[in-house]
PDB file of N, CA and C in Angstrom:
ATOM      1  N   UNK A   1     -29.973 201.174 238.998  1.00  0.00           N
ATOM      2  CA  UNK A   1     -30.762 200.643 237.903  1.00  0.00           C
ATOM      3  C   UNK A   1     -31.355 199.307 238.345  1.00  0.00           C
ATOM      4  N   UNK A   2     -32.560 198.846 237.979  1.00  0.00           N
ATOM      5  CA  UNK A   2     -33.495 197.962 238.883  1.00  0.00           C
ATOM      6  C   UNK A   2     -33.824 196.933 237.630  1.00  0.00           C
ATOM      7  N   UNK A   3     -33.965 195.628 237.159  1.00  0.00           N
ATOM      8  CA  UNK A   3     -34.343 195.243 235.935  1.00  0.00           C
ATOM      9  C   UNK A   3     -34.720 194.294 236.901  1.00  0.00           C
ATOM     10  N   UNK A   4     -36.162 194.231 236.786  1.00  0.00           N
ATOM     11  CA  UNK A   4     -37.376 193.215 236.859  1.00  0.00           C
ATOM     12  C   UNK A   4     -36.797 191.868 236.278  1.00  0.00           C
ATOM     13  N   UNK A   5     -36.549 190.958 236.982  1.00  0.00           N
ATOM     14  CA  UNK A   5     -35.967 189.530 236.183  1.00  0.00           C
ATOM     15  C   UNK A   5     -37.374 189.066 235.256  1.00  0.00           C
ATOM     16  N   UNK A   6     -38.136 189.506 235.496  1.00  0.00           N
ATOM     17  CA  UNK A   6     -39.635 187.939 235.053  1.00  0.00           C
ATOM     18  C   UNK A   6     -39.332 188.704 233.762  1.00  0.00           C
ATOM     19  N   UNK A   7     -38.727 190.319 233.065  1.00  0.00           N
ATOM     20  CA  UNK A   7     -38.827 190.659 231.949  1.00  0.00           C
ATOM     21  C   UNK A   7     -37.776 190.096 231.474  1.00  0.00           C
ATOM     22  N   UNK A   8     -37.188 189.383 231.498  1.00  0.00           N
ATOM     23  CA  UNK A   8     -35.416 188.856 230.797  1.00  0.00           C
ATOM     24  C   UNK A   8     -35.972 187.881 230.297  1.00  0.00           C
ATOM     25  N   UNK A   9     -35.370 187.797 228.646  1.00  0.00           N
ATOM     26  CA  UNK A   9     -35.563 186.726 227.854  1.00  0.00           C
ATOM     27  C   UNK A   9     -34.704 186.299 227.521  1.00  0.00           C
ATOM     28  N   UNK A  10     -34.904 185.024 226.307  1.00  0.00           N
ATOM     29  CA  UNK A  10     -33.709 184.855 225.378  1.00  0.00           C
ATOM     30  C   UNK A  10     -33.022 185.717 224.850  1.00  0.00           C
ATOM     31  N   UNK A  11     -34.279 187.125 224.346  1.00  0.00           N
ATOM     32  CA  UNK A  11     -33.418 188.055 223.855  1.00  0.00           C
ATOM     33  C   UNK A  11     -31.779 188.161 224.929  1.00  0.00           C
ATOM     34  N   UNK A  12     -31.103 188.839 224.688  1.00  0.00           N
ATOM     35  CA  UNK A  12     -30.057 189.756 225.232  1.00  0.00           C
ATOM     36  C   UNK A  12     -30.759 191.291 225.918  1.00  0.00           C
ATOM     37  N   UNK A  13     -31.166 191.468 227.459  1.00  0.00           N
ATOM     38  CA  UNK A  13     -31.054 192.645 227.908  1.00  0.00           C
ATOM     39  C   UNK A  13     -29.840 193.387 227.892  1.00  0.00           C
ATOM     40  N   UNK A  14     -29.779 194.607 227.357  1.00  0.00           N
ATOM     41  CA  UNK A  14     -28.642 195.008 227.674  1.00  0.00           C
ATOM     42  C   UNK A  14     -28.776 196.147 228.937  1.00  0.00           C
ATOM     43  N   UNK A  15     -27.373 196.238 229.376  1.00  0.00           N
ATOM     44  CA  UNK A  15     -27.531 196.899 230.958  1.00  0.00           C
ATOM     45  C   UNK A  15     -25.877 198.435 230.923  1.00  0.00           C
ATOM     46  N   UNK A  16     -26.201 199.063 231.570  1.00  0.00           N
ATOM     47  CA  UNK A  16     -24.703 199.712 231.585  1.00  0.00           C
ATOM     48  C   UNK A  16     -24.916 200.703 232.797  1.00  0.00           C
ATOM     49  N   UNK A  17     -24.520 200.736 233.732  1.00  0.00           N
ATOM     50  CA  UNK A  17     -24.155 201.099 235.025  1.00  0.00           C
ATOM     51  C   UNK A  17     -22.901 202.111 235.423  1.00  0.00           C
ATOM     52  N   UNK A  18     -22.510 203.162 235.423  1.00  0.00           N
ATOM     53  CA  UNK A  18     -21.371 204.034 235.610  1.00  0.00           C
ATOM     54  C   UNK A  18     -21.252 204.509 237.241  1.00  0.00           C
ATOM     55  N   UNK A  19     -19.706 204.540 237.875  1.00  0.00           N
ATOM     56  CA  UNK A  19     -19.840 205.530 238.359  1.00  0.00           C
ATOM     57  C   UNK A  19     -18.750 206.048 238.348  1.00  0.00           C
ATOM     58  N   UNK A  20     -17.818 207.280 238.659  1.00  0.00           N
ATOM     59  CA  UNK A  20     -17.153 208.463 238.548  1.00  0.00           C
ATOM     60  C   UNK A  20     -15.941 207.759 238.160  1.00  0.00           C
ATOM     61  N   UNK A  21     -15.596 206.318 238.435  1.00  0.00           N
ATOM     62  CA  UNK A  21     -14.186 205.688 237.828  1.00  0.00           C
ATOM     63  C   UNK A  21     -14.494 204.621 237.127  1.00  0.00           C
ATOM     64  N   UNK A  22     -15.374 203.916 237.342  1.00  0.00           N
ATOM     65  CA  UNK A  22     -15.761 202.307 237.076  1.00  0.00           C
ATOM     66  C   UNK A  22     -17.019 202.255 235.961  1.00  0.00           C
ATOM     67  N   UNK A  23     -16.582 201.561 234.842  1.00  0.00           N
ATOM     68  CA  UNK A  23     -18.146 201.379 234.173  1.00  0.00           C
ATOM     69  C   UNK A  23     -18.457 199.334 234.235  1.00  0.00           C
ATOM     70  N   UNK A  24     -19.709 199.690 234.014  1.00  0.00           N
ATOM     71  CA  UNK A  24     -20.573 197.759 234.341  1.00  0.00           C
ATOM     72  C   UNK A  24     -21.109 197.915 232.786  1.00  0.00           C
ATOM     73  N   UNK A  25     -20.608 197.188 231.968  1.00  0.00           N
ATOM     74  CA  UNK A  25     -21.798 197.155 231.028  1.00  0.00           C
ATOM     75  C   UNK A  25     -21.949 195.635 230.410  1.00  0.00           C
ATOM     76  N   UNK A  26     -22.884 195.165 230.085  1.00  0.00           N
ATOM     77  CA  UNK A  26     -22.784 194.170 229.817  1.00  0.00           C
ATOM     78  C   UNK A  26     -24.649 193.370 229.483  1.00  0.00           C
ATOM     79  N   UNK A  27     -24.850 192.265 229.506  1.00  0.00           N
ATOM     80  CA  UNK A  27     -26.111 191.975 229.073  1.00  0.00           C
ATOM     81  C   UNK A  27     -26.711 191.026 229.855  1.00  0.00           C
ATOM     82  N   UNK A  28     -28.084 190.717 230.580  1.00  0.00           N
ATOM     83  CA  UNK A  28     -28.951 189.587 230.847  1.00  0.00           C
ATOM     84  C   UNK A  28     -29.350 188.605 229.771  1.00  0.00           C
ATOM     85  N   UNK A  29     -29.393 187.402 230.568  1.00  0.00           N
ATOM     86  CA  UNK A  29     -30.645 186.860 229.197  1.00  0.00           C
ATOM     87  C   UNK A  29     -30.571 185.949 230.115  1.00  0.00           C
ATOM     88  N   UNK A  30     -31.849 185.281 229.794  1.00  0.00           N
ATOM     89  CA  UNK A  30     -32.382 184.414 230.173  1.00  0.00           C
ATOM     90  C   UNK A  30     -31.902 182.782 229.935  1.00  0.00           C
ATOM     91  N   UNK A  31     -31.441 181.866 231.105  1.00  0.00           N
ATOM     92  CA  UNK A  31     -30.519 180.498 230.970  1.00  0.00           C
ATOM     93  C   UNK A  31     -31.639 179.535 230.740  1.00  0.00           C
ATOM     94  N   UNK A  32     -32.308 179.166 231.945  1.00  0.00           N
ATOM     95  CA  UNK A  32     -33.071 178.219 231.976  1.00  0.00           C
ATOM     96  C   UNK A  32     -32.755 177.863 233.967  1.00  0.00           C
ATOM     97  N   UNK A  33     -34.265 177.188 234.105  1.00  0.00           N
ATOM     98  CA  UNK A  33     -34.429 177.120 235.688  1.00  0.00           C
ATOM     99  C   UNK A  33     -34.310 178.000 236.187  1.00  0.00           C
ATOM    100  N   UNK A  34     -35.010 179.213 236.068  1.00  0.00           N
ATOM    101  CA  UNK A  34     -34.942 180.606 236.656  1.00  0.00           C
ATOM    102  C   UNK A  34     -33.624 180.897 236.909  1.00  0.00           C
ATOM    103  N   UNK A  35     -32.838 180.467 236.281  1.00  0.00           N
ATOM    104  CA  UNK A  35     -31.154 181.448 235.972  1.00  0.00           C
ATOM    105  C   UNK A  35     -31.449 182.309 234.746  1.00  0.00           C
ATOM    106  N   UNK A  36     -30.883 183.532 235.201  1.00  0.00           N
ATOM    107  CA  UNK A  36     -30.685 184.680 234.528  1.00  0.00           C
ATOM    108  C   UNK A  36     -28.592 184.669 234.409  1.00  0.00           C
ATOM    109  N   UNK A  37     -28.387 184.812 232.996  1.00  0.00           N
ATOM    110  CA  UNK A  37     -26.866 184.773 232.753  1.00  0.00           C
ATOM    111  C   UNK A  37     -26.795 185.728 232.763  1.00  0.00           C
ATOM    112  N   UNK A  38     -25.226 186.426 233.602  1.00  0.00           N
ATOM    113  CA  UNK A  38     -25.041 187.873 233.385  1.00  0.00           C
ATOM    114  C   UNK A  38     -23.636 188.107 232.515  1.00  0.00           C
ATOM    115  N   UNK A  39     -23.593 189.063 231.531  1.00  0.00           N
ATOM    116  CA  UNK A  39     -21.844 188.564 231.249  1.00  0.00           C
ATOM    117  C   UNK A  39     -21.772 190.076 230.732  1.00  0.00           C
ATOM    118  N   UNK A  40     -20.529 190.691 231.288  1.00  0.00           N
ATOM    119  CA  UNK A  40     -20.227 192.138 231.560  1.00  0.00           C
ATOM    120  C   UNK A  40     -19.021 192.323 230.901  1.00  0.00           C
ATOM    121  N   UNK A  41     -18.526 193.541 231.381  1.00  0.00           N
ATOM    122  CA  UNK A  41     -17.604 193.953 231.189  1.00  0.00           C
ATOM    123  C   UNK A  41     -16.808 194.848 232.645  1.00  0.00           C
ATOM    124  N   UNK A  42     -16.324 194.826 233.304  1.00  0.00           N
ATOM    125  CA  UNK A  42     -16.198 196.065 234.119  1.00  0.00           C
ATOM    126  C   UNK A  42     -14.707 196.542 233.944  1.00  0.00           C
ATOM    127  N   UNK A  43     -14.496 197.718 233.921  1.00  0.00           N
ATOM    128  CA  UNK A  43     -13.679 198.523 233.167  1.00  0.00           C
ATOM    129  C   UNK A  43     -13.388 199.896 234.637  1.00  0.00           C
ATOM    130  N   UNK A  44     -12.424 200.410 234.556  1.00  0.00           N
ATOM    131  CA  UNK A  44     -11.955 201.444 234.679  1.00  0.00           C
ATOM    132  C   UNK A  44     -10.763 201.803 235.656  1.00  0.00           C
ATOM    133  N   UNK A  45     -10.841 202.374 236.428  1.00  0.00           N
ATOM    134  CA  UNK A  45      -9.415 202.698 237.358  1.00  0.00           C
ATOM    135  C   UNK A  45      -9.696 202.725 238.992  1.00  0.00           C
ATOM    136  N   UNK A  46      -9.610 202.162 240.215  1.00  0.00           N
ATOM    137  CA  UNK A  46      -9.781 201.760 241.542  1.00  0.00           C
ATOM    138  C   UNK A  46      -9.076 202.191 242.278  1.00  0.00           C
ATOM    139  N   UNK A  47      -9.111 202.675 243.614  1.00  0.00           N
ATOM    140  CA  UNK A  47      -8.316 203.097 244.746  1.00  0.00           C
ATOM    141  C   UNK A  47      -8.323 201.898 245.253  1.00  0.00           C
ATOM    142  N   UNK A  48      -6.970 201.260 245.026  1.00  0.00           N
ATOM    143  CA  UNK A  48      -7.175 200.117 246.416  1.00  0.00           C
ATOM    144  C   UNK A  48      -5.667 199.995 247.242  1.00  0.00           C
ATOM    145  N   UNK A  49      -5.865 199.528 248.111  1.00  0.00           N
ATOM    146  CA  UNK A  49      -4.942 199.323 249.207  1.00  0.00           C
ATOM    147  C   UNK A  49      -3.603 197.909 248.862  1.00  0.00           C
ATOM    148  N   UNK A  50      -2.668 198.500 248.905  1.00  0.00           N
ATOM    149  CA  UNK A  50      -1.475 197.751 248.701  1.00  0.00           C
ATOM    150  C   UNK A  50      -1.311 196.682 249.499  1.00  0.00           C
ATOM    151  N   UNK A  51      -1.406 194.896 249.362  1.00  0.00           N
ATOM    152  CA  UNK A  51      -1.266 194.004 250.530  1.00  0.00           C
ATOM    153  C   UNK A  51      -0.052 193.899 250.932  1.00  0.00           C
ATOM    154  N   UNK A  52       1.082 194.622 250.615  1.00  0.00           N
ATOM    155  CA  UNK A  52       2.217 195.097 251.170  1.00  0.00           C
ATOM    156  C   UNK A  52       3.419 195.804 251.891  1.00  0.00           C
ATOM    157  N   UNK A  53       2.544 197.008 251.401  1.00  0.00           N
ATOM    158  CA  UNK A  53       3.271 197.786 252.388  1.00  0.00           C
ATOM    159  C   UNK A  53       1.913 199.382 252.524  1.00  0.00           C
ATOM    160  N   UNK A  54       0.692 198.906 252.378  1.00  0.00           N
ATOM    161  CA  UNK A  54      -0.666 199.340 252.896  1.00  0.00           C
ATOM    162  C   UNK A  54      -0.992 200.879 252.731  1.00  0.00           C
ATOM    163  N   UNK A  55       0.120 201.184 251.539  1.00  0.00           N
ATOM    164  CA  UNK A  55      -0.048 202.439 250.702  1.00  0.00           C
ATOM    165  C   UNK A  55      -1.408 202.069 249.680  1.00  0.00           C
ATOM    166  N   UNK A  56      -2.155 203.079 249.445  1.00  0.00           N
ATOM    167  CA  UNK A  56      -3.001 203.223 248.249  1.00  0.00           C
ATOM    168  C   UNK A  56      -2.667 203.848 247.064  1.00  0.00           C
ATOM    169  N   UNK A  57      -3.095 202.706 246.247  1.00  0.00           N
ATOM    170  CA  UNK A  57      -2.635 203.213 244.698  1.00  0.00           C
ATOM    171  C   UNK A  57      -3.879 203.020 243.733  1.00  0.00           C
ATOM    172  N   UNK A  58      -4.141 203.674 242.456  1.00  0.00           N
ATOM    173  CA  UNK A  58      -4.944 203.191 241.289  1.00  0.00           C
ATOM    174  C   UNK A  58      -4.377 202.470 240.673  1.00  0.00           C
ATOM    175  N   UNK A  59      -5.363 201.322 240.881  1.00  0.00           N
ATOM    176  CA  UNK A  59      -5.490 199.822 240.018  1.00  0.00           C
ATOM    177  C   UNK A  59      -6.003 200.232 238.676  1.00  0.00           C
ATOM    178  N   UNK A  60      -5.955 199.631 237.377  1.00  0.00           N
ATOM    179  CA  UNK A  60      -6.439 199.807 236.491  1.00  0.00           C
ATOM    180  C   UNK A  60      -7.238 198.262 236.153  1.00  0.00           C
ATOM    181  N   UNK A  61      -8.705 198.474 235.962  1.00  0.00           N
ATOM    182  CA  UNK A  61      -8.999 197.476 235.777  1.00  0.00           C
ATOM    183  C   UNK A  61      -9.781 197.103 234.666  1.00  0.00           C
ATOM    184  N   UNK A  62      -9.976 195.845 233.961  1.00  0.00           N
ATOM    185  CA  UNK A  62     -10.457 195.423 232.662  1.00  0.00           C
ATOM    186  C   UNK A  62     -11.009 193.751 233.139  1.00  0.00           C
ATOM    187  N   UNK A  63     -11.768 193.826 233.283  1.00  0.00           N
ATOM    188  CA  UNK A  63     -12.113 192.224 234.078  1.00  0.00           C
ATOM    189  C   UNK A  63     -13.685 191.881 232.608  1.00  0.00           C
ATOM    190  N   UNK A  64     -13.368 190.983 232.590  1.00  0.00           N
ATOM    191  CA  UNK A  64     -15.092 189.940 231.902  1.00  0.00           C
ATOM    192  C   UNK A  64     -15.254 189.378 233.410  1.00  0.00           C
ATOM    193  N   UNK A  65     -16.682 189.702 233.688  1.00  0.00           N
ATOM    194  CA  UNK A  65     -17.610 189.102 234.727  1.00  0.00           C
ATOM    195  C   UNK A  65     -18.964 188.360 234.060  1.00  0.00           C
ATOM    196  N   UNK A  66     -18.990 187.175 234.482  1.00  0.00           N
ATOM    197  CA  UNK A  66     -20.072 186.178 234.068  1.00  0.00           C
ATOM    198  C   UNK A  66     -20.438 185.342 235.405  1.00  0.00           C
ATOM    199  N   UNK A  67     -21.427 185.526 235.392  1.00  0.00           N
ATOM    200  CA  UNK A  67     -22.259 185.228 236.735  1.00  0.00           C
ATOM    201  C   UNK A  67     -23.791 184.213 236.389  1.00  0.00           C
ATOM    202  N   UNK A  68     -24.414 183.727 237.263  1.00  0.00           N
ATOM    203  CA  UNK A  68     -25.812 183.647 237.318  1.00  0.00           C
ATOM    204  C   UNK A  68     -26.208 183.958 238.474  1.00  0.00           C
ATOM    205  N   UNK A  69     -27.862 184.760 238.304  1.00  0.00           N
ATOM    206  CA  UNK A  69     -29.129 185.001 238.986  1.00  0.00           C
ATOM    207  C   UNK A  69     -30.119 184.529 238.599  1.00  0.00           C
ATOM    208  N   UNK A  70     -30.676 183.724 239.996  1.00  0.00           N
ATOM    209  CA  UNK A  70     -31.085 183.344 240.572  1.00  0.00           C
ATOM    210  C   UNK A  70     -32.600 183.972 241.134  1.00  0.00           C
ATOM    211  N   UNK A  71     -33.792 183.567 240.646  1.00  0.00           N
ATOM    212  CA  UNK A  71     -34.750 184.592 240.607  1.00  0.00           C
ATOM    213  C   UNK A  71     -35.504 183.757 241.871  1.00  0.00           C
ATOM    214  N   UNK A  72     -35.077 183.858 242.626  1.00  0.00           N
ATOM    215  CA  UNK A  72     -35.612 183.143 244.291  1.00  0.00           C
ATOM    216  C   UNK A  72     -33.892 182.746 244.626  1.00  0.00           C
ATOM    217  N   UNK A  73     -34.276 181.468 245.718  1.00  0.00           N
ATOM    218  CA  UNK A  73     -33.521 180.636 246.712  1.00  0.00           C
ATOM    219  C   UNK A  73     -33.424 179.394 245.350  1.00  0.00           C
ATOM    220  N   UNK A  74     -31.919 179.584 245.127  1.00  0.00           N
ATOM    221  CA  UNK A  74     -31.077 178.517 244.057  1.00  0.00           C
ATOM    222  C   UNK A  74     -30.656 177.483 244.866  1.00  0.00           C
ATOM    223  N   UNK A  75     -31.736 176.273 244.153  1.00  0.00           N
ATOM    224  CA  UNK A  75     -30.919 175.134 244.075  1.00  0.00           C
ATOM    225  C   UNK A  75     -30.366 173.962 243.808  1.00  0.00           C
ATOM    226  N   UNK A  76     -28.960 173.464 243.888  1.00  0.00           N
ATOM    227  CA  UNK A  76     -28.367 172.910 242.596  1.00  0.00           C
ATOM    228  C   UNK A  76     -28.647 171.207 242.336  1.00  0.00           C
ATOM    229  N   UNK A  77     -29.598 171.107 241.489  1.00  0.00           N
ATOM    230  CA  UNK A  77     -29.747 169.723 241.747  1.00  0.00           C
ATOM    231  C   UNK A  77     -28.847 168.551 240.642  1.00  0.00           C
ATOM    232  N   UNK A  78     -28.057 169.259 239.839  1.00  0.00           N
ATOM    233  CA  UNK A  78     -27.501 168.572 238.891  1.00  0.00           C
ATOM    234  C   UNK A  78     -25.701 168.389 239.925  1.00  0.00           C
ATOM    235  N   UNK A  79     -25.790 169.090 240.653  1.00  0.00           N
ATOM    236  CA  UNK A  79     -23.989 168.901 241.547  1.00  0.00           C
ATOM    237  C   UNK A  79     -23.262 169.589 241.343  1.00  0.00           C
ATOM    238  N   UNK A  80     -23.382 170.584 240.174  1.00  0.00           N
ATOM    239  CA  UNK A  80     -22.199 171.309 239.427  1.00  0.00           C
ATOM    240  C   UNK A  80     -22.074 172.412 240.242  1.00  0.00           C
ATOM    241  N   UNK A  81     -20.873 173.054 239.974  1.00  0.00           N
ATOM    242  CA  UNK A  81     -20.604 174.665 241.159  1.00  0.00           C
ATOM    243  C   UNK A  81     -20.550 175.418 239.857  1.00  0.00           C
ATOM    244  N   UNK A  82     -22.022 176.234 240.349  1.00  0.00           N
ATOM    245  CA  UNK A  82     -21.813 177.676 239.305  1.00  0.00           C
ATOM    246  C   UNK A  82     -22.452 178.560 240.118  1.00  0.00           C
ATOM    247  N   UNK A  83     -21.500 180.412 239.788  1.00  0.00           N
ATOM    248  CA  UNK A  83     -21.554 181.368 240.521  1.00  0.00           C
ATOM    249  C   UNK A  83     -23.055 181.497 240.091  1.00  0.00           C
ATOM    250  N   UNK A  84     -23.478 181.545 241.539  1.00  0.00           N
ATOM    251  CA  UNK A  84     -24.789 182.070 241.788  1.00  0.00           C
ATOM    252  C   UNK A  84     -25.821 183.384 242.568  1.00  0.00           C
ATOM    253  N   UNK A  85     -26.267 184.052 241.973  1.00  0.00           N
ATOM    254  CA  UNK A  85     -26.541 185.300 243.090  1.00  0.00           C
ATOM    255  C   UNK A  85     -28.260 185.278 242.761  1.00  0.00           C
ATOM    256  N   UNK A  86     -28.199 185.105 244.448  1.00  0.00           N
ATOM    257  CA  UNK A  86     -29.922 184.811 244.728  1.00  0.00           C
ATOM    258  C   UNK A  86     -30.815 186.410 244.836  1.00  0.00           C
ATOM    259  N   UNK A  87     -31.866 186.005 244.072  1.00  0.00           N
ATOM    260  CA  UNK A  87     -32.460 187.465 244.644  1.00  0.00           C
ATOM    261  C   UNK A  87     -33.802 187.587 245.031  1.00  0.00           C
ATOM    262  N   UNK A  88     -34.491 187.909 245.947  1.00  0.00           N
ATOM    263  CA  UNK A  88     -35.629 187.683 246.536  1.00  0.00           C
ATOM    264  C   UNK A  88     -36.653 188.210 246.198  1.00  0.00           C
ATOM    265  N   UNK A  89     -36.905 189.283 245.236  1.00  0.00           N
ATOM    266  CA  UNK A  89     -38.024 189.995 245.256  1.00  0.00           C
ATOM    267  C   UNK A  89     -37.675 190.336 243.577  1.00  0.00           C
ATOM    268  N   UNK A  90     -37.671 189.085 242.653  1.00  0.00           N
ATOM    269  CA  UNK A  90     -37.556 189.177 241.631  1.00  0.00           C
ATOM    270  C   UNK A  90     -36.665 190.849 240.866  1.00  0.00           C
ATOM    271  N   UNK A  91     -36.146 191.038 241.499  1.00  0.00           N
ATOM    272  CA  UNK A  91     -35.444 192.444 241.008  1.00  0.00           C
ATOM    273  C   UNK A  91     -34.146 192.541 241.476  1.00  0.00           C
ATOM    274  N   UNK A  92     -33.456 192.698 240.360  1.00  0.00           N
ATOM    275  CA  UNK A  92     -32.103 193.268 240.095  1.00  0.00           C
ATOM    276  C   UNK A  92     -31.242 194.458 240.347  1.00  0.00           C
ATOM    277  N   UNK A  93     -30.763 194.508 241.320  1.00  0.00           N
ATOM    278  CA  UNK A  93     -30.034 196.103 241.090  1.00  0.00           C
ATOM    279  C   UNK A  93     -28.905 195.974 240.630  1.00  0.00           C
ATOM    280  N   UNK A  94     -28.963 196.735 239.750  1.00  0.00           N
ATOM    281  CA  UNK A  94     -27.344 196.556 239.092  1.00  0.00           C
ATOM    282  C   UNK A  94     -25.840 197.496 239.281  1.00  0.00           C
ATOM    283  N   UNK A  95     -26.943 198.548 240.533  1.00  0.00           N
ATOM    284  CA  UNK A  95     -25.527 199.397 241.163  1.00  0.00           C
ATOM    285  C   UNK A  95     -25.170 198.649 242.294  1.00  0.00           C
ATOM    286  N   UNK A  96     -25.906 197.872 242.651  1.00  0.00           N
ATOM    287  CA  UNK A  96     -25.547 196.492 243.802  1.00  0.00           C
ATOM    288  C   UNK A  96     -24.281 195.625 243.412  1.00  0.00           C
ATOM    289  N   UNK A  97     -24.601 195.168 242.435  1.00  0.00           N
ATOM    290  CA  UNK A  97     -24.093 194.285 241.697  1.00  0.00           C
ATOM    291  C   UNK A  97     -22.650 194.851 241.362  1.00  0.00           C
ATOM    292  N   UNK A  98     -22.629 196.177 241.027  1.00  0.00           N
ATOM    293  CA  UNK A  98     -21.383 196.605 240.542  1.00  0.00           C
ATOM    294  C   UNK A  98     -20.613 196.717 241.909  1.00  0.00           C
ATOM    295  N   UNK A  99     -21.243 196.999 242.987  1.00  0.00           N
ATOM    296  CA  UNK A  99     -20.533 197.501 244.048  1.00  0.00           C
ATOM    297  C   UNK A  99     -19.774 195.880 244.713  1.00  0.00           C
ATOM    298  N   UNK A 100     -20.620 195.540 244.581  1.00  0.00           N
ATOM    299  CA  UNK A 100     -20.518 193.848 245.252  1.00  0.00           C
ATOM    300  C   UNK A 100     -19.046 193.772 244.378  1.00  0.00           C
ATOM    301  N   UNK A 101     -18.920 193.734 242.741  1.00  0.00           N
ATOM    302  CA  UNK A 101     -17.684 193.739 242.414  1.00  0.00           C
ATOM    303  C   UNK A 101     -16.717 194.150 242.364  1.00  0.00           C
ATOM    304  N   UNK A 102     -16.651 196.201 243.077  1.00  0.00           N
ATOM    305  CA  UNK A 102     -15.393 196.238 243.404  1.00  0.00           C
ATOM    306  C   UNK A 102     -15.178 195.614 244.470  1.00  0.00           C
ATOM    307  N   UNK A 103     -16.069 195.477 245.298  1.00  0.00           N
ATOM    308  CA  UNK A 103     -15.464 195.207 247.159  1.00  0.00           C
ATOM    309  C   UNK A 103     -15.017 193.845 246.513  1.00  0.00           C
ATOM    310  N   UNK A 104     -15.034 193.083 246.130  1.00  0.00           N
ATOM    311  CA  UNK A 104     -14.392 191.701 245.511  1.00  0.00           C
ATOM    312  C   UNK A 104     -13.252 192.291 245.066  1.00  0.00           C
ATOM    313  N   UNK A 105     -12.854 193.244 244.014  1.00  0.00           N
ATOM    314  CA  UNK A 105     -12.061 193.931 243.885  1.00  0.00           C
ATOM    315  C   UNK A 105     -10.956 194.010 244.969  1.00  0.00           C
ATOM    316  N   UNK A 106     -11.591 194.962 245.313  1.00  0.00           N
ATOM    317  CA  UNK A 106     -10.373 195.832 246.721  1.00  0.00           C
ATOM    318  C   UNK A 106     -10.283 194.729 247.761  1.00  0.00           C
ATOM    319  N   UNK A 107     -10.564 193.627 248.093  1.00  0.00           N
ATOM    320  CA  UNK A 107     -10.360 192.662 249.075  1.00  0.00           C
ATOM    321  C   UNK A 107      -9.783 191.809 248.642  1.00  0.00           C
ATOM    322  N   UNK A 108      -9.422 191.733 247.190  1.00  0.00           N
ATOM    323  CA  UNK A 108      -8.302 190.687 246.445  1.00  0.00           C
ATOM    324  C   UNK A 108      -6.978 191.180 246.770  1.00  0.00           C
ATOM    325  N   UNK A 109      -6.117 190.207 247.011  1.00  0.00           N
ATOM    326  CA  UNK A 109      -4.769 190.448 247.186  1.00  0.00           C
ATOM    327  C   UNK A 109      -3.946 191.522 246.005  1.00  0.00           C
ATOM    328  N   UNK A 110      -3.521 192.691 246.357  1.00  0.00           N
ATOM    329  CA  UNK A 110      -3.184 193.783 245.288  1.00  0.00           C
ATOM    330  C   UNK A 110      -2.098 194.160 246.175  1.00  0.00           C
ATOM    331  N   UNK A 111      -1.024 194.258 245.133  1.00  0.00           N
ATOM    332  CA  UNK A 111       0.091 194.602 245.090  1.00  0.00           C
ATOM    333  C   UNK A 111       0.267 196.015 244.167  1.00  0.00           C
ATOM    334  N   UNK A 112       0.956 197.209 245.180  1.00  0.00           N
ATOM    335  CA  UNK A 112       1.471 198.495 243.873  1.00  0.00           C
ATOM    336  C   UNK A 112       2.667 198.137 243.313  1.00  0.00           C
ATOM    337  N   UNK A 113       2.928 199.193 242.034  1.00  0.00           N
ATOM    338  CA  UNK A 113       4.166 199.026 240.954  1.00  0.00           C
ATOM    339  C   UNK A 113       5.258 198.826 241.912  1.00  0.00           C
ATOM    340  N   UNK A 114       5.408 199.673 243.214  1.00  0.00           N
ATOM    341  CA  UNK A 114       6.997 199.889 244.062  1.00  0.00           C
ATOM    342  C   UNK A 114       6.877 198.181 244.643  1.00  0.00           C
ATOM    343  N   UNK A 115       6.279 197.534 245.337  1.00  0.00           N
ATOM    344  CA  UNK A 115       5.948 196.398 245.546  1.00  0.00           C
ATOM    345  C   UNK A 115       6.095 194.883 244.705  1.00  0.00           C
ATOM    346  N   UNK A 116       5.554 195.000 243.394  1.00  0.00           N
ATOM    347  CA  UNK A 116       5.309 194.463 242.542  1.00  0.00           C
ATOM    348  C   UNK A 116       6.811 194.267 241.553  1.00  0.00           C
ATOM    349  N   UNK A 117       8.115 194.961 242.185  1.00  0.00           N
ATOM    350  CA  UNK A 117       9.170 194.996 241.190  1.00  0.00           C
ATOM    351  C   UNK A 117       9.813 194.274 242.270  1.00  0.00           C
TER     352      UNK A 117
END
C-alpha cells in the first residue's frame, strides 16, 4: 500500500496493512515541517528465534507504534531526538514499514516460555 505523503492532512489518514499473522493498522496525519505522524497498532502472532537456547517459538504481539515521516532528508533543528523515517520520493509504503517492524521485532532480545521460567 503506497500513500502519497503531499495527500496527508490534519485530517487523520487512515491506513491498515495485513499479512497471514501480523496486522498494521493505524493512521497518518499531518505534524508540521514536513513530518507526517504515524500512530498504529501492530497486532498478531511472530516466529521468532529464542536468545537462549535458539529454538523458535510464536511470540504474541500487541505493540502501539508512533513514529515520524519525514517527506525528504530530516533535519533537526530544535535538538530534540524524535523517531524519524526519511523518505525520498514523497511516498509511503506501508508494507515496508510493517516489515521494517517485525525485523525490529525478531532482532529484539526474545526469550521462549521454557527459557523465560
Amino acid at each position: 500500500m503506497q500513500v502519497t505523503l503531499r495527500k496527508v492532512t490534519k485530517t487523520p489518514l487512515d491506513f491498515e496493512v495485513k499479512t497471514d499473522e501480523m496486522t498494521f493498522k493505524g493512521f497518518l496525519q499531518y505534524d508540521s515541517n514536513k513530518l507526517i505522524l504515524l500512530k498504529a497498532k501492530l497486532s498478531g502472532s511472530l516466529s521468532v528465534e529464542c536468545s537462549i537456547c535458539a529454538n523458535e517459538f510464536s511470540k504474541k504481539i500487541d505493540e502501539d507504534i508512533e513514529f515520524f515521516i519525514s517527506d525528504g532528508i530530516y533535519t533537526d533543528s530544535s535538538g530534540t531526538l524524535v523517531d524519524v523515517v526519511e523518505v525520498l520520493d514523497s511516498s509511503a509504503d506501508m508494507n515496508e514499514l510493517l516489515n521494517a517492524e517485525i525485523e525490529l521485532i525478531k532482532s529484539d532480545y526474545n526469550s521462549c516460555p521454557e527459557c523465560a521460567s
